[in-house]
C-alpha atoms as a PDB file:
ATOM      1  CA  UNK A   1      -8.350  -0.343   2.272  1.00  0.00           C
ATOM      2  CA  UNK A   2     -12.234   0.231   2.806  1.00  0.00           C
ATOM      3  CA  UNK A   3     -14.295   0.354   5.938  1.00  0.00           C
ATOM      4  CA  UNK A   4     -16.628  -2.654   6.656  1.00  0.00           C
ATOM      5  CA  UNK A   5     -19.064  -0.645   8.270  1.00  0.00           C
ATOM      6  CA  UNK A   6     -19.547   2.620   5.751  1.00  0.00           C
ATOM      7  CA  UNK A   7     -17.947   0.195   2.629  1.00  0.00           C
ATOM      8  CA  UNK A   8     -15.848   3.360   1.582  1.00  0.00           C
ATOM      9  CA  UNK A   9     -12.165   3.248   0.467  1.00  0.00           C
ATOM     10  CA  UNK A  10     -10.131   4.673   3.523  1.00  0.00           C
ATOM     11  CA  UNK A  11      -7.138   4.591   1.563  1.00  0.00           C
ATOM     12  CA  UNK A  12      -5.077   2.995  -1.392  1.00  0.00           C
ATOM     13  CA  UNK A  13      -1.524   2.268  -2.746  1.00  0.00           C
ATOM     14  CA  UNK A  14      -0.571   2.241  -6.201  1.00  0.00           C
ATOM     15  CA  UNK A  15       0.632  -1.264  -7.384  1.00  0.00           C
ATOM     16  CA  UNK A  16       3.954  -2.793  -5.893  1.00  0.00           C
ATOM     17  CA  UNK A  17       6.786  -3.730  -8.414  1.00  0.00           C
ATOM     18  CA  UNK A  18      10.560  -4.343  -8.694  1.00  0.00           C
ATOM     19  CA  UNK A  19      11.188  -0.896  -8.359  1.00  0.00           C
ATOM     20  CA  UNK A  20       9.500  -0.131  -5.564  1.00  0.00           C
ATOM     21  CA  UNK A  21      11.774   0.661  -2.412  1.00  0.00           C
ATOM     22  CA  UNK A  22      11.261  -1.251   0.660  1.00  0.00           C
ATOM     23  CA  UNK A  23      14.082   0.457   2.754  1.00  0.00           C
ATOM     24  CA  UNK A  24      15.768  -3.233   3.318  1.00  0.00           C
ATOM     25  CA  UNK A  25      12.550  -5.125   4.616  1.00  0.00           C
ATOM     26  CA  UNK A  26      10.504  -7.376   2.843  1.00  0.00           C
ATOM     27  CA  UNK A  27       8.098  -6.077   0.385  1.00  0.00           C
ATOM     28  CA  UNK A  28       5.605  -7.480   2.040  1.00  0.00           C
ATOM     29  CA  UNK A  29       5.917  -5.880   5.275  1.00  0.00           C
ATOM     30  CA  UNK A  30       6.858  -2.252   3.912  1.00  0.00           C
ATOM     31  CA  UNK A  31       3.516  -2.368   1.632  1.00  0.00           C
ATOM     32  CA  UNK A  32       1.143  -3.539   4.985  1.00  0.00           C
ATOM     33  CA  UNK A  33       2.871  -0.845   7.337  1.00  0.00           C
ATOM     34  CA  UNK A  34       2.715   2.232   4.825  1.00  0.00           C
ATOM     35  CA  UNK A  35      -0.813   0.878   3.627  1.00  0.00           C
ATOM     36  CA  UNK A  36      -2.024   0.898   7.531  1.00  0.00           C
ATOM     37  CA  UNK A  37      -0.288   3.967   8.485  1.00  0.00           C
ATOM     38  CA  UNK A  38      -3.667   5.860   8.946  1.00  0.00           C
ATOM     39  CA  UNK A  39      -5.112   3.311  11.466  1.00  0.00           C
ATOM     40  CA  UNK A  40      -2.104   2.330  13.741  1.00  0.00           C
ATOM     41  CA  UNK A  41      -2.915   2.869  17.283  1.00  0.00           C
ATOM     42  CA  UNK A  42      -6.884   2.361  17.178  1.00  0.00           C
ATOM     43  CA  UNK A  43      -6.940  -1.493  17.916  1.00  0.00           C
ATOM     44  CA  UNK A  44      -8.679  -2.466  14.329  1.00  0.00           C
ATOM     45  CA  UNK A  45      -8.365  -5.561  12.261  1.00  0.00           C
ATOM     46  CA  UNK A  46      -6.881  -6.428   8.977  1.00  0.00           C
ATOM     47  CA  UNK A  47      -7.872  -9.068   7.115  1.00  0.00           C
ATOM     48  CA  UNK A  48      -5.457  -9.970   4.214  1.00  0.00           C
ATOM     49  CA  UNK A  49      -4.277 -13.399   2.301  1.00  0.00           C
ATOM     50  CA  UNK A  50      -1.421 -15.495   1.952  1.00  0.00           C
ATOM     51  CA  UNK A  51       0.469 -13.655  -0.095  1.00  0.00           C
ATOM     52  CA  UNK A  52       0.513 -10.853   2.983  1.00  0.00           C
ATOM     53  CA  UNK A  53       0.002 -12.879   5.777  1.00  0.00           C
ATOM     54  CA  UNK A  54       3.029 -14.100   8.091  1.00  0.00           C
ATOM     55  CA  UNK A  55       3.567 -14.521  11.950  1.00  0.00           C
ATOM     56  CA  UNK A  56       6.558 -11.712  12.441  1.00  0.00           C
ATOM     57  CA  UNK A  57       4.111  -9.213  10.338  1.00  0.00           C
ATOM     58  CA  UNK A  58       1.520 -10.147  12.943  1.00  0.00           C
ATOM     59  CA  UNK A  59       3.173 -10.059  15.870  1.00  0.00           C
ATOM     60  CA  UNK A  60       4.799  -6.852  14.935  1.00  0.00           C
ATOM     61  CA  UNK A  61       1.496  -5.118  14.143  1.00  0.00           C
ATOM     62  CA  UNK A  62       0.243  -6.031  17.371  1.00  0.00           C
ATOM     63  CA  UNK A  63       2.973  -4.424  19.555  1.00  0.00           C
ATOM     64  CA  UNK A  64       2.594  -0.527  19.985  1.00  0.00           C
ATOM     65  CA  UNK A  65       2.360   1.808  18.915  1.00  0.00           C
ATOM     66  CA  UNK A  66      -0.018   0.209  16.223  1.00  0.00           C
ATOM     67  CA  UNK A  67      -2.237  -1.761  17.930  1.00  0.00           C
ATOM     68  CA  UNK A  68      -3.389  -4.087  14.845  1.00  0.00           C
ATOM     69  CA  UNK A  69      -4.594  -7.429  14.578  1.00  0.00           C
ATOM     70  CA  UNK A  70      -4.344  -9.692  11.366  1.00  0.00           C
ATOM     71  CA  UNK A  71      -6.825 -12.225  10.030  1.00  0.00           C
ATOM     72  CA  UNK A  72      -4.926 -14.436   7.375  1.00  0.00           C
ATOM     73  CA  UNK A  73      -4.288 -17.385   5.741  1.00  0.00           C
ATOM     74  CA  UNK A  74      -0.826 -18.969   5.741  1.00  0.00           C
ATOM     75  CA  UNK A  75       0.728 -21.512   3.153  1.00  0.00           C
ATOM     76  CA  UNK A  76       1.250 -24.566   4.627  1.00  0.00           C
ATOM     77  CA  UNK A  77       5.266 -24.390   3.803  1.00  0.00           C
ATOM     78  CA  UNK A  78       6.322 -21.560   6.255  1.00  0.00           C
ATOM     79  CA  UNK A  79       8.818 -22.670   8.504  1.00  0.00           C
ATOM     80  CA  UNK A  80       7.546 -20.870  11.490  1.00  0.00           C
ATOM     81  CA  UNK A  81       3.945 -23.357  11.875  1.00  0.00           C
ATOM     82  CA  UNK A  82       4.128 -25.810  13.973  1.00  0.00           C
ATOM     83  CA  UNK A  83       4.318 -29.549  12.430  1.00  0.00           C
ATOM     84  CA  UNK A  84       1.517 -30.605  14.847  1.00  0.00           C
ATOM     85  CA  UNK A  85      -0.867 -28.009  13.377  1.00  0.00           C
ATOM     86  CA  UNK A  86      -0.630 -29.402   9.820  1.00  0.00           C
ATOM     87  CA  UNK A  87      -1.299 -32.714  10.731  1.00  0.00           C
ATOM     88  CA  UNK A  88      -3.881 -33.775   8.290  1.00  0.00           C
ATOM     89  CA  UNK A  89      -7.860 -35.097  10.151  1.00  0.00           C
ATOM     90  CA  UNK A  90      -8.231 -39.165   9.603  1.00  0.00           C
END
């Protein structure tokens, strides 16, 4: 993770594999709440991609005591975006 404003590394994880042990949540989720550990609680922003991104991660980051907001993209196959919002522009 680096700071936008100073551009130095605040802090890093080590690549995630098949061993790695998510204590029964998704991978996904255990990597973004250990990597985020050192900013929960001081309202910041994460911006991430698809592979990260999802709606329960965000909603869940932006209860306390973390007080984090996400900035991602989603793939247009989750289940949990509405039908109406992928309606393609004529």
């Amino acid at each position: 993770m680096c700071d936008v404003g100073t551009k130095y590394m605040v802090n890093a994880i080590s690549y995630l594999d098949s061993h790695t042990q998510a204590k029964g949540i998704p991978l996904t989720s255990y990597f973004i709440e250990d990597f985020t550990r050192s900013i929960h609680g001081t309202n910041r922003n994460i911006t991430m991609d698809n592979w990260f991104a999802s709606i329960p991660l965000s909603e869940k980051k932006f209860m306390q005591p973390m007080y984090l907001t996400i900035v991602g993209a989603l793939r247009k196959n989750k289940k949990v975006i509405l039908p109406e919002l992928l309606q393609l522009r004529s």
